[in-house]
PDB file of N, CA and C in Angstrom:
ATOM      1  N   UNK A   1     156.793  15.220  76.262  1.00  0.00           N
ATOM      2  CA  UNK A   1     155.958  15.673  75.185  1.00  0.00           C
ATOM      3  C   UNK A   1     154.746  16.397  75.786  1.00  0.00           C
ATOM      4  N   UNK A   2     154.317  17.565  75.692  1.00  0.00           N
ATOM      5  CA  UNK A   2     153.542  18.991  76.232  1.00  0.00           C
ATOM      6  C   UNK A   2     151.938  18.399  75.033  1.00  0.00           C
ATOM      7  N   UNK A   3     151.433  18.254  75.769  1.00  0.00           N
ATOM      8  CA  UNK A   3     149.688  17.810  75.386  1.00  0.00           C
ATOM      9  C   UNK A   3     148.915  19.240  75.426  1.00  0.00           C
ATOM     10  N   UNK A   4     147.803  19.359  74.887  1.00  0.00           N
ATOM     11  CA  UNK A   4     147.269  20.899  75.044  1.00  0.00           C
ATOM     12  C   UNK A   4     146.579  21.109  76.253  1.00  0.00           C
ATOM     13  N   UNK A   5     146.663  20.195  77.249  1.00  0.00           N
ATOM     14  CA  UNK A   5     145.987  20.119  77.947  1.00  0.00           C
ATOM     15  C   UNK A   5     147.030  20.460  79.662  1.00  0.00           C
ATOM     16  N   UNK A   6     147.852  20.712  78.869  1.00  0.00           N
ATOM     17  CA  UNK A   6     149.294  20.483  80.128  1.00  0.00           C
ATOM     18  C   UNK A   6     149.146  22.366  80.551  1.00  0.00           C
ATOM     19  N   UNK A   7     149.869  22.212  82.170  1.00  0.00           N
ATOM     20  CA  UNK A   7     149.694  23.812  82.671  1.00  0.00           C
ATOM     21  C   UNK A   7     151.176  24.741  82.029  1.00  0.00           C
ATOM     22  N   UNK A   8     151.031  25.748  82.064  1.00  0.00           N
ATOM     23  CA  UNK A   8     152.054  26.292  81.731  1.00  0.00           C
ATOM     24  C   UNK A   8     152.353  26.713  83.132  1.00  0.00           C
ATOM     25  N   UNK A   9     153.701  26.360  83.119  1.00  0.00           N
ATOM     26  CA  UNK A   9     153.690  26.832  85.452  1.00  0.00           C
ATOM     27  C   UNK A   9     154.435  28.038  85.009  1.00  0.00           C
ATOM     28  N   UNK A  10     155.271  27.969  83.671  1.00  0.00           N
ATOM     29  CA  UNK A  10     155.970  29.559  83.738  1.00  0.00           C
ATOM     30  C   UNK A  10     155.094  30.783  83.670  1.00  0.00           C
ATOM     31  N   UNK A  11     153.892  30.855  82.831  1.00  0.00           N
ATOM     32  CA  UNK A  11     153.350  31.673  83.112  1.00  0.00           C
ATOM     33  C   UNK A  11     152.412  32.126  84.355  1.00  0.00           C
ATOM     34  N   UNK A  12     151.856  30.474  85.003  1.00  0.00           N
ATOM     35  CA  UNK A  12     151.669  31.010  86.242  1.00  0.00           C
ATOM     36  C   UNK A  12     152.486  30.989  87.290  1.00  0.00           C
ATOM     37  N   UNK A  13     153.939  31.050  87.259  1.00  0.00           N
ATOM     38  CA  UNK A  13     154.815  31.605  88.108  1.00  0.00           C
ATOM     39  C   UNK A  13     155.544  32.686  87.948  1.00  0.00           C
ATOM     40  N   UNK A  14     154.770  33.620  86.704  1.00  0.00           N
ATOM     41  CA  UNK A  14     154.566  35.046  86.636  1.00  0.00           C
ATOM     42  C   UNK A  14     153.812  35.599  86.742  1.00  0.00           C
ATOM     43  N   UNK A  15     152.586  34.934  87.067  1.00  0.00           N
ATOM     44  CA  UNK A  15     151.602  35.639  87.063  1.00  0.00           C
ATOM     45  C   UNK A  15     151.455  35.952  88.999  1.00  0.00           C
ATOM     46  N   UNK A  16     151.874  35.063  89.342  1.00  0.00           N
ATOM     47  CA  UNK A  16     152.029  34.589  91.045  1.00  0.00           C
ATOM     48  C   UNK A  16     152.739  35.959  91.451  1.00  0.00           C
ATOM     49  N   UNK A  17     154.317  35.940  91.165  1.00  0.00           N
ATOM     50  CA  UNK A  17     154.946  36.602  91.745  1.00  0.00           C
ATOM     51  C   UNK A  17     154.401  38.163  91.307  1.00  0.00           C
ATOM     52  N   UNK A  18     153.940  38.398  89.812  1.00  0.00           N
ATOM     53  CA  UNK A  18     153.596  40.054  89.585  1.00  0.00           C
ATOM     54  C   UNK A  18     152.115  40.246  90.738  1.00  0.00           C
ATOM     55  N   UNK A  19     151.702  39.538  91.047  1.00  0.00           N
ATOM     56  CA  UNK A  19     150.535  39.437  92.061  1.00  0.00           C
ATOM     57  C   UNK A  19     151.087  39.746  93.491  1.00  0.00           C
ATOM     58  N   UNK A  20     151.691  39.498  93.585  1.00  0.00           N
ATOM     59  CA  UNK A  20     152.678  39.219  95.593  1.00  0.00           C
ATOM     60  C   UNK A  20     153.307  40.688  95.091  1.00  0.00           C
ATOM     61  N   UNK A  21     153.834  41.167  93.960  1.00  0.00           N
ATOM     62  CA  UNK A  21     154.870  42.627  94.063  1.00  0.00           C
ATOM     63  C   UNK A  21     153.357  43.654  93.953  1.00  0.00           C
ATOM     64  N   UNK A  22     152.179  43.418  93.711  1.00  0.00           N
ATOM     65  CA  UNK A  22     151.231  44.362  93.361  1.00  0.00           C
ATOM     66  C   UNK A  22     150.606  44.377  94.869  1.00  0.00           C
ATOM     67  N   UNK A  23     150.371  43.071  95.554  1.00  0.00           N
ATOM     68  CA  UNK A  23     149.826  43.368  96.433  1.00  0.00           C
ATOM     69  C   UNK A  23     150.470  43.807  97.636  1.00  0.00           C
ATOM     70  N   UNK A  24     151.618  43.957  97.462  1.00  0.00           N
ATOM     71  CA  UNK A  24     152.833  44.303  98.357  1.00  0.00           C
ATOM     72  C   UNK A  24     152.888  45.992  98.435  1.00  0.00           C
ATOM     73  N   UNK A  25     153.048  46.621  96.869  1.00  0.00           N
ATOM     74  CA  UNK A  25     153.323  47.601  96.670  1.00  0.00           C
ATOM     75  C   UNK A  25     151.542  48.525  97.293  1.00  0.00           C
ATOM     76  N   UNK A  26     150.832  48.323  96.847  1.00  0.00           N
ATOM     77  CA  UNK A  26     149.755  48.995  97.491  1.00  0.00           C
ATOM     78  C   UNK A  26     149.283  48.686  98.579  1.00  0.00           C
ATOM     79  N   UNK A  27     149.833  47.523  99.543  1.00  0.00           N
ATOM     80  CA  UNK A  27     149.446  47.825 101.035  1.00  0.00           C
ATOM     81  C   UNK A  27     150.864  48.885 101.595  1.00  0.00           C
ATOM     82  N   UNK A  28     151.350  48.711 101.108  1.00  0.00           N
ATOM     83  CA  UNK A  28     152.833  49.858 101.382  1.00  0.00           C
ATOM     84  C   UNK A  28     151.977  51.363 101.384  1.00  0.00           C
ATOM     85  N   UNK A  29     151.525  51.316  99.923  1.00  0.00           N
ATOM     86  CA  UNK A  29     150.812  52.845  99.838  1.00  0.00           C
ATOM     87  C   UNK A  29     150.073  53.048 100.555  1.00  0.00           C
ATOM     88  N   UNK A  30     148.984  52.022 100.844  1.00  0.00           N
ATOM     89  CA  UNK A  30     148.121  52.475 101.706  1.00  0.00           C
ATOM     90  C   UNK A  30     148.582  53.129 103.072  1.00  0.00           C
ATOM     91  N   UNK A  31     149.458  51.816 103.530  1.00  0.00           N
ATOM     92  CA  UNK A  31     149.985  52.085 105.126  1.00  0.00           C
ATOM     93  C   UNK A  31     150.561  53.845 104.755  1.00  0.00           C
ATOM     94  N   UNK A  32     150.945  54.144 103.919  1.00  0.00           N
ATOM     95  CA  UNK A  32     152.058  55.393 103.847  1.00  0.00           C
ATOM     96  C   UNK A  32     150.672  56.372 103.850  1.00  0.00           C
ATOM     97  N   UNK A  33     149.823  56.683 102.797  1.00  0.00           N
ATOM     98  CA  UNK A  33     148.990  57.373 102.809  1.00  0.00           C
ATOM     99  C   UNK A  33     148.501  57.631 104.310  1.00  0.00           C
ATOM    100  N   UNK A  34     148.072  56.183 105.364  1.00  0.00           N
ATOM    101  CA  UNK A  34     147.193  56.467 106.543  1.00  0.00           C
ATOM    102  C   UNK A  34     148.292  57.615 106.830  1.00  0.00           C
ATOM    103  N   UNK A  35     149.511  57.047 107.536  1.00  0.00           N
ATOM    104  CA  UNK A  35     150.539  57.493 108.419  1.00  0.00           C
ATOM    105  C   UNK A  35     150.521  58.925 107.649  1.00  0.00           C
ATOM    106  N   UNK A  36     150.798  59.434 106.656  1.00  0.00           N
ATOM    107  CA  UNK A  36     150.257  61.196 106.325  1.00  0.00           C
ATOM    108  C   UNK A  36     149.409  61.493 106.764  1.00  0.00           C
ATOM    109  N   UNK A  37     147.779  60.638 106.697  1.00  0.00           N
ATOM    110  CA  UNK A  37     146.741  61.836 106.479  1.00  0.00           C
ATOM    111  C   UNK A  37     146.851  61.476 108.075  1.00  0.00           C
ATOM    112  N   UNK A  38     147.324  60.353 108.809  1.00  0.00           N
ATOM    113  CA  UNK A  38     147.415  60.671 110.840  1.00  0.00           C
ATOM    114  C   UNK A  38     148.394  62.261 110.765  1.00  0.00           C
ATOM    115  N   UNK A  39     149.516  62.761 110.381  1.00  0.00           N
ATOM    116  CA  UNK A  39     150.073  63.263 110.491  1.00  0.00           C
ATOM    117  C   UNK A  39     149.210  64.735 110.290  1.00  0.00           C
ATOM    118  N   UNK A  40     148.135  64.781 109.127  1.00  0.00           N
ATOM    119  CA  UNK A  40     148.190  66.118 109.014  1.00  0.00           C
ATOM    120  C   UNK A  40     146.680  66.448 110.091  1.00  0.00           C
ATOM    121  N   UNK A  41     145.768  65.176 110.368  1.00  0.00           N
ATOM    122  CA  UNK A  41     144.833  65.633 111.394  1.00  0.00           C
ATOM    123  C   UNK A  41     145.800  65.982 112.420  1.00  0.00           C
ATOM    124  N   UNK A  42     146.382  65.089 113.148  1.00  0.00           N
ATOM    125  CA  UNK A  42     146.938  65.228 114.578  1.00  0.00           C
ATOM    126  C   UNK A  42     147.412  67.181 114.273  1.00  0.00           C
ATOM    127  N   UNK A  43     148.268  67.625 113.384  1.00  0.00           N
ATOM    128  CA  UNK A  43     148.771  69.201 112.956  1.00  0.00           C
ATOM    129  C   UNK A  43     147.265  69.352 113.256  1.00  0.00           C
ATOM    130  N   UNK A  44     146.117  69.699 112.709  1.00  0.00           N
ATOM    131  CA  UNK A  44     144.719  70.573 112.813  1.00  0.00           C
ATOM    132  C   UNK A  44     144.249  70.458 114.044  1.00  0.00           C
ATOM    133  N   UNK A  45     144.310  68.991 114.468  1.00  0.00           N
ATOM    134  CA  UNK A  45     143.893  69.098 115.722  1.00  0.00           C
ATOM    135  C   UNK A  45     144.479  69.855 116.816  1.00  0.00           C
ATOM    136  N   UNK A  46     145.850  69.825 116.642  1.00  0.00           N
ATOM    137  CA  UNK A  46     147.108  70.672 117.707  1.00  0.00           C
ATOM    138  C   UNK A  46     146.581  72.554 117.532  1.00  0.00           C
ATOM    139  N   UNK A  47     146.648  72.475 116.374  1.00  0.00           N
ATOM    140  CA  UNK A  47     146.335  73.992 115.681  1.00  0.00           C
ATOM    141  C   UNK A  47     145.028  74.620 116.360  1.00  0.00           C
ATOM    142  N   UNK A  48     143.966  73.789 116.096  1.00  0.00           N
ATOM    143  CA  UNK A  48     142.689  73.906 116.496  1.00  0.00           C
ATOM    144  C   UNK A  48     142.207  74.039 118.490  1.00  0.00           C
ATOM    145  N   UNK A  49     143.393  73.601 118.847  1.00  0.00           N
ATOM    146  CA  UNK A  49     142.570  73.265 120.166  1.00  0.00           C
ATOM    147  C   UNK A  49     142.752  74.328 121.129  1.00  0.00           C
ATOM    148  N   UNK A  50     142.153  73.984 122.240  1.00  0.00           N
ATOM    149  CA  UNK A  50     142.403  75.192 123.426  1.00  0.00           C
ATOM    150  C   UNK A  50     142.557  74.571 124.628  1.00  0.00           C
ATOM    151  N   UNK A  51     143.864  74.972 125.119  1.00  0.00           N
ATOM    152  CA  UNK A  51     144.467  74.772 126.629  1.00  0.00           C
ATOM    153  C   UNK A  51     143.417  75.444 127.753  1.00  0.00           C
ATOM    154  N   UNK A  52     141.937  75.636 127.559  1.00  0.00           N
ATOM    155  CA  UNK A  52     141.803  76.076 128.970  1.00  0.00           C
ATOM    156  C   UNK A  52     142.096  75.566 129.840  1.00  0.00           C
ATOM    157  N   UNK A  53     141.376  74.386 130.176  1.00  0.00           N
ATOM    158  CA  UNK A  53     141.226  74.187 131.563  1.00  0.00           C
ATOM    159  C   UNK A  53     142.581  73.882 132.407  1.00  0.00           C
ATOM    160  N   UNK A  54     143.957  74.168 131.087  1.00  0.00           N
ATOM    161  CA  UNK A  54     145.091  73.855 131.737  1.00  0.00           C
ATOM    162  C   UNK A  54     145.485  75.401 132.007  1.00  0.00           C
ATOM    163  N   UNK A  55     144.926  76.358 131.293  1.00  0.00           N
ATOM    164  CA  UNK A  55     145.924  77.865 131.755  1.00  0.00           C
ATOM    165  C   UNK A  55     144.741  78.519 132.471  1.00  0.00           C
ATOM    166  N   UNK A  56     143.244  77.851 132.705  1.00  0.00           N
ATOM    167  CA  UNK A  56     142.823  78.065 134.010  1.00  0.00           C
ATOM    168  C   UNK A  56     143.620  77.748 135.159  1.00  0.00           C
ATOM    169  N   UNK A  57     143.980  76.597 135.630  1.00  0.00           N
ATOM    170  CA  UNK A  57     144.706  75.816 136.621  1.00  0.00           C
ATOM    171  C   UNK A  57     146.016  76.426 136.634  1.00  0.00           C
ATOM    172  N   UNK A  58     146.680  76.831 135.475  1.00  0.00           N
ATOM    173  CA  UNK A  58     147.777  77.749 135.800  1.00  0.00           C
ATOM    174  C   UNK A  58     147.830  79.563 135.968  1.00  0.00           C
ATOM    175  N   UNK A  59     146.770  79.681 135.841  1.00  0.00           N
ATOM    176  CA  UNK A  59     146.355  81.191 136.324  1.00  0.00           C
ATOM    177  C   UNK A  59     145.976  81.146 137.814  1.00  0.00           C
ATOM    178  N   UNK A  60     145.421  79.854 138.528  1.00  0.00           N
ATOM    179  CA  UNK A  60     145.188  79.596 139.518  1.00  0.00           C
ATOM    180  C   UNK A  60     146.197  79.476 140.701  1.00  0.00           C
ATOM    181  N   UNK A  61     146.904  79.202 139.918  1.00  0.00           N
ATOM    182  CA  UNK A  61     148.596  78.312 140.834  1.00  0.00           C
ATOM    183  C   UNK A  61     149.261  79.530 140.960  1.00  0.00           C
ATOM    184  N   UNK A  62     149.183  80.533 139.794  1.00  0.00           N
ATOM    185  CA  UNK A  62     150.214  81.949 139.842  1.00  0.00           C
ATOM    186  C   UNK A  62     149.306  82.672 140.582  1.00  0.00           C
ATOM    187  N   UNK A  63     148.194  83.014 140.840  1.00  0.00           N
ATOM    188  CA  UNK A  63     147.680  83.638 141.642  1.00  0.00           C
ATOM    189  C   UNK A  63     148.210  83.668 142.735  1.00  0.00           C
ATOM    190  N   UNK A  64     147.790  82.152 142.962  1.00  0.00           N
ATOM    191  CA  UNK A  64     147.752  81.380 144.533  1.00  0.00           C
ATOM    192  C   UNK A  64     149.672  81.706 145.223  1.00  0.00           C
ATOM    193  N   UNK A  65     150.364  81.667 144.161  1.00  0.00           N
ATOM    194  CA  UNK A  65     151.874  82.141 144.982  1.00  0.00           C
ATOM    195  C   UNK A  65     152.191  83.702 144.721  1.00  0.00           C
ATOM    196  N   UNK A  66     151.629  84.453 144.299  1.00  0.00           N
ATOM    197  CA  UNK A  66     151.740  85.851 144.414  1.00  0.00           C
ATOM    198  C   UNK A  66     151.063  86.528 144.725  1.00  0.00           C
ATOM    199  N   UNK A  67     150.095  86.188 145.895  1.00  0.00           N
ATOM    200  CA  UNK A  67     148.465  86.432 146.708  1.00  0.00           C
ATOM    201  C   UNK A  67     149.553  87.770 147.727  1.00  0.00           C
ATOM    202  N   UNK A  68     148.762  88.345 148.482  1.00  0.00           N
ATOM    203  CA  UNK A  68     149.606  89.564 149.529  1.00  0.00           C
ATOM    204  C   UNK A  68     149.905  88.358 150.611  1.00  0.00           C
ATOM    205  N   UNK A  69     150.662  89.112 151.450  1.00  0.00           N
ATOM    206  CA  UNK A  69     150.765  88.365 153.022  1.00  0.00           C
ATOM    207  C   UNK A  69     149.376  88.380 153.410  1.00  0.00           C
ATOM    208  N   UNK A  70     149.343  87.156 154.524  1.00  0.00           N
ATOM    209  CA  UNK A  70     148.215  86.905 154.972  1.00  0.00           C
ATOM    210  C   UNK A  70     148.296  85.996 155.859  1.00  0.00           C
ATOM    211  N   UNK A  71     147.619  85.301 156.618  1.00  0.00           N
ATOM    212  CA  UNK A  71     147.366  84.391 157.402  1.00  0.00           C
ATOM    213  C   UNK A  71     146.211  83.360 156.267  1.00  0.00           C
ATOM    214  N   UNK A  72     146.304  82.372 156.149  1.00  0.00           N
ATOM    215  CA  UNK A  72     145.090  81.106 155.451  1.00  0.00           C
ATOM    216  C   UNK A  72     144.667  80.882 156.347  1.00  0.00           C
ATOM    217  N   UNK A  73     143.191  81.101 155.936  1.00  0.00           N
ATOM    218  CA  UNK A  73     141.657  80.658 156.984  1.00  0.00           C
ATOM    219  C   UNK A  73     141.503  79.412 157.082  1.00  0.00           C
ATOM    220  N   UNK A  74     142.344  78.376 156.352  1.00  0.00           N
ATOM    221  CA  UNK A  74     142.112  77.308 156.460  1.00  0.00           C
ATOM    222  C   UNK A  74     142.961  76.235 157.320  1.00  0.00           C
ATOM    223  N   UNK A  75     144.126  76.732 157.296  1.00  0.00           N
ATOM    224  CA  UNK A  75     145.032  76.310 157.598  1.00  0.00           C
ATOM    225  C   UNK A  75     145.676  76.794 158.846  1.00  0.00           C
ATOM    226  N   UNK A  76     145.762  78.173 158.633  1.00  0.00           N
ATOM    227  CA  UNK A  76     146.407  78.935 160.007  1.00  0.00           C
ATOM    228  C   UNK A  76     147.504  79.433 159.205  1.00  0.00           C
ATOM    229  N   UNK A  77     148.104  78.953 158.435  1.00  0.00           N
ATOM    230  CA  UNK A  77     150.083  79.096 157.743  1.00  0.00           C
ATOM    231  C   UNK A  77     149.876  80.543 157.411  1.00  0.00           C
ATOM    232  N   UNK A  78     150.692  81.137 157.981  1.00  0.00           N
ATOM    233  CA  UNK A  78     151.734  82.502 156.983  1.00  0.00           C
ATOM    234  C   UNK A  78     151.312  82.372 155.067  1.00  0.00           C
ATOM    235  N   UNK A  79     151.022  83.081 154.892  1.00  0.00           N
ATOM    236  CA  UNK A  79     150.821  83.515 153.458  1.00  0.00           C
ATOM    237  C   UNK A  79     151.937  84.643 153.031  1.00  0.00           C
ATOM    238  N   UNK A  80     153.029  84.318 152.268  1.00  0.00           N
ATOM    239  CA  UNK A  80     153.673  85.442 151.537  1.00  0.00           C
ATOM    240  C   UNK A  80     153.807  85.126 150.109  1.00  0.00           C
ATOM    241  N   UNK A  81     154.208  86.562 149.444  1.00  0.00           N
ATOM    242  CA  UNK A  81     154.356  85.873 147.575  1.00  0.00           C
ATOM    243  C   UNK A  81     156.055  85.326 147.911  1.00  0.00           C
ATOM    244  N   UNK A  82     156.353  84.479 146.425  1.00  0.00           N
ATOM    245  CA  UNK A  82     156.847  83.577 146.264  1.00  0.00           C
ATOM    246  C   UNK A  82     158.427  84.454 146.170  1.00  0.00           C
ATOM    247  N   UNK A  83     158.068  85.988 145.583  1.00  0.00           N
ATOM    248  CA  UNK A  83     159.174  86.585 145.731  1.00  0.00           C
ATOM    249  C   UNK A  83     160.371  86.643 146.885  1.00  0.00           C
ATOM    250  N   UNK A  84     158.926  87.191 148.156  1.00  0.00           N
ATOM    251  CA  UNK A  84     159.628  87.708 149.464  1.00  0.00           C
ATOM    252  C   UNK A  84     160.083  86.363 149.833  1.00  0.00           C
ATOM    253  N   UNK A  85     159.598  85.420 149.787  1.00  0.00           N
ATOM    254  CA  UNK A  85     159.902  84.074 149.979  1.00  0.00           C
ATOM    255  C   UNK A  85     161.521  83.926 150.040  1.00  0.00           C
ATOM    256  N   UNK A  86     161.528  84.088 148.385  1.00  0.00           N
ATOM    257  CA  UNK A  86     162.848  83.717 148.164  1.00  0.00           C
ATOM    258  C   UNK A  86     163.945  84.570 148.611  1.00  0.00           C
ATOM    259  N   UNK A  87     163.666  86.139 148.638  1.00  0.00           N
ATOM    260  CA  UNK A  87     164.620  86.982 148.622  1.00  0.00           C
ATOM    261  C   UNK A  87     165.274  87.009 150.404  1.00  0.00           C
ATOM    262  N   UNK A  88     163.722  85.899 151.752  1.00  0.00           N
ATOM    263  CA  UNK A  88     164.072  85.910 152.573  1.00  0.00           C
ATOM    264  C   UNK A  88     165.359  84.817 152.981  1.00  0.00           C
ATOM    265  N   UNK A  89     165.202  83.586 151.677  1.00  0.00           N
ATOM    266  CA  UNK A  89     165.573  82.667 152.097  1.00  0.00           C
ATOM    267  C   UNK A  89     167.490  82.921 151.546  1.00  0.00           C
ATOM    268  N   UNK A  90     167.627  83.746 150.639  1.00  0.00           N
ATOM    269  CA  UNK A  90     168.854  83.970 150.045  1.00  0.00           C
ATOM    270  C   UNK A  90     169.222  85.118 151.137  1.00  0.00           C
ATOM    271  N   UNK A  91     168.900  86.019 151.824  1.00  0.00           N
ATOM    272  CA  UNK A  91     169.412  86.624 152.913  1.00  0.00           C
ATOM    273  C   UNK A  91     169.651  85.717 153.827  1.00  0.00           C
ATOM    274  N   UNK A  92     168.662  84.555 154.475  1.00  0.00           N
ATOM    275  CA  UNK A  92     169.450  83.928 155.744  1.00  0.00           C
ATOM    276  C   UNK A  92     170.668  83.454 154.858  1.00  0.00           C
ATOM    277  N   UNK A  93     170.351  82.827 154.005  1.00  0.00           N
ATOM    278  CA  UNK A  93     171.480  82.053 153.563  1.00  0.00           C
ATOM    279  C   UNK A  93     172.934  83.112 153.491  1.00  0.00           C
ATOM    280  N   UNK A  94     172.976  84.203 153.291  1.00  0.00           N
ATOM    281  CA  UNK A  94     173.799  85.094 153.449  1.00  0.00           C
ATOM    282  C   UNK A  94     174.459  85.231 154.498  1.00  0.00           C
ATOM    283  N   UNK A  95     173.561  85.764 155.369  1.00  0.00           N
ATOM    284  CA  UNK A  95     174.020  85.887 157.209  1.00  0.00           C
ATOM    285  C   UNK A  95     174.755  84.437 157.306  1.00  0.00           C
ATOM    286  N   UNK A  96     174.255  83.282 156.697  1.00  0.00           N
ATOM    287  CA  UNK A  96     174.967  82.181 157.893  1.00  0.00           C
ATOM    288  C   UNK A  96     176.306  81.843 157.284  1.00  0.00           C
ATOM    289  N   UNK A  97     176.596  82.112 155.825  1.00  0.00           N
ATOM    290  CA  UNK A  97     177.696  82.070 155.141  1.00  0.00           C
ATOM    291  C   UNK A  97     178.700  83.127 155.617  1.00  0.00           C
ATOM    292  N   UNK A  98     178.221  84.417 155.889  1.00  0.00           N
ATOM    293  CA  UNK A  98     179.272  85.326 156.443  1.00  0.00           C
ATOM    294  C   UNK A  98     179.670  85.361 158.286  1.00  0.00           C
ATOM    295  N   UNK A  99     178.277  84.473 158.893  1.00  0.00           N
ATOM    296  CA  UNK A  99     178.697  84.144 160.047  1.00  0.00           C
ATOM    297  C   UNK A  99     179.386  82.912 160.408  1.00  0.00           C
ATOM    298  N   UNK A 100     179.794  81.640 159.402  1.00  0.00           N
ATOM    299  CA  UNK A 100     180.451  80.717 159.612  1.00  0.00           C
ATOM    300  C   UNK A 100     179.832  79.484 160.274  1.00  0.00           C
ATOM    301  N   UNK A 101     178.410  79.705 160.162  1.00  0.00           N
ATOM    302  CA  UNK A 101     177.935  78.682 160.913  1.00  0.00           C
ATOM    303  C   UNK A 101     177.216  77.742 159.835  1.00  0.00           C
ATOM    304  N   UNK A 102     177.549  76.458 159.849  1.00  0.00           N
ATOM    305  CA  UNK A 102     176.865  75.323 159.007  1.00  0.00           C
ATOM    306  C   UNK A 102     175.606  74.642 159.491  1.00  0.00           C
ATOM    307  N   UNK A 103     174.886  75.678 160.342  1.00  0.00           N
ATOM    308  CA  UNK A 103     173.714  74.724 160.072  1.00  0.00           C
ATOM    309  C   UNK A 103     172.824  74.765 159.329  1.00  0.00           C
ATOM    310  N   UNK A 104     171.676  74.061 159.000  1.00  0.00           N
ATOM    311  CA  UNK A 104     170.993  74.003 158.317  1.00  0.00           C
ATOM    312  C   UNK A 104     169.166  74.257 158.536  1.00  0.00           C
TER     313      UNK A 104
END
């Protein structure tokens, strides 16, 4: 026998669970919203920025292997560009293939 004083658990075991699907559903949104608006800074920031000091360092490096012949003041070593380099190293390699000799 239900007194006026008795809980109703059905309604607060609707009121419970529409609470757990509300607070569920908008930390979802939220998390989703961050993960966009990360998505569209990281795009502005990419858009926005400037590679110097990396296509300094690579203007440096291409210099530095297509400089003339030379001797280095620092070192003493032969200086050639990277071309003659190669075009010397695919001629020996030529000669020793048509002369039969395997060394290396």
């Amino acid at each position: 026998m239900a007194a006026y004083d008795d809980l109703n658990v059905k309604r607060i075991f609707i009121v419970g669970i529409a609470s757990v699907v509300v607070t569920a559903v908008t930390v979802l949104a939220v998390q989703v919203l961050y993960y966009y608006l990360d998505d569209v800074q990281q795009a502005r920031t990419s858009e926005n920025s400037r590679y110097t000091r990396q296509n300094d360092k690579l203007k440096k490096q291409t210099a530095e292997i297509t400089r003339d012949q030379g001797v280095d003041a620092e070192t003493g070593n032969l200086v050639i560009p990277i071309e003659t380099a190669m075009s010397v190293i695919i001629s020996e390699s030529e000669t020793r293939e048509e002369g039969g000799s395997d060394e290396t």
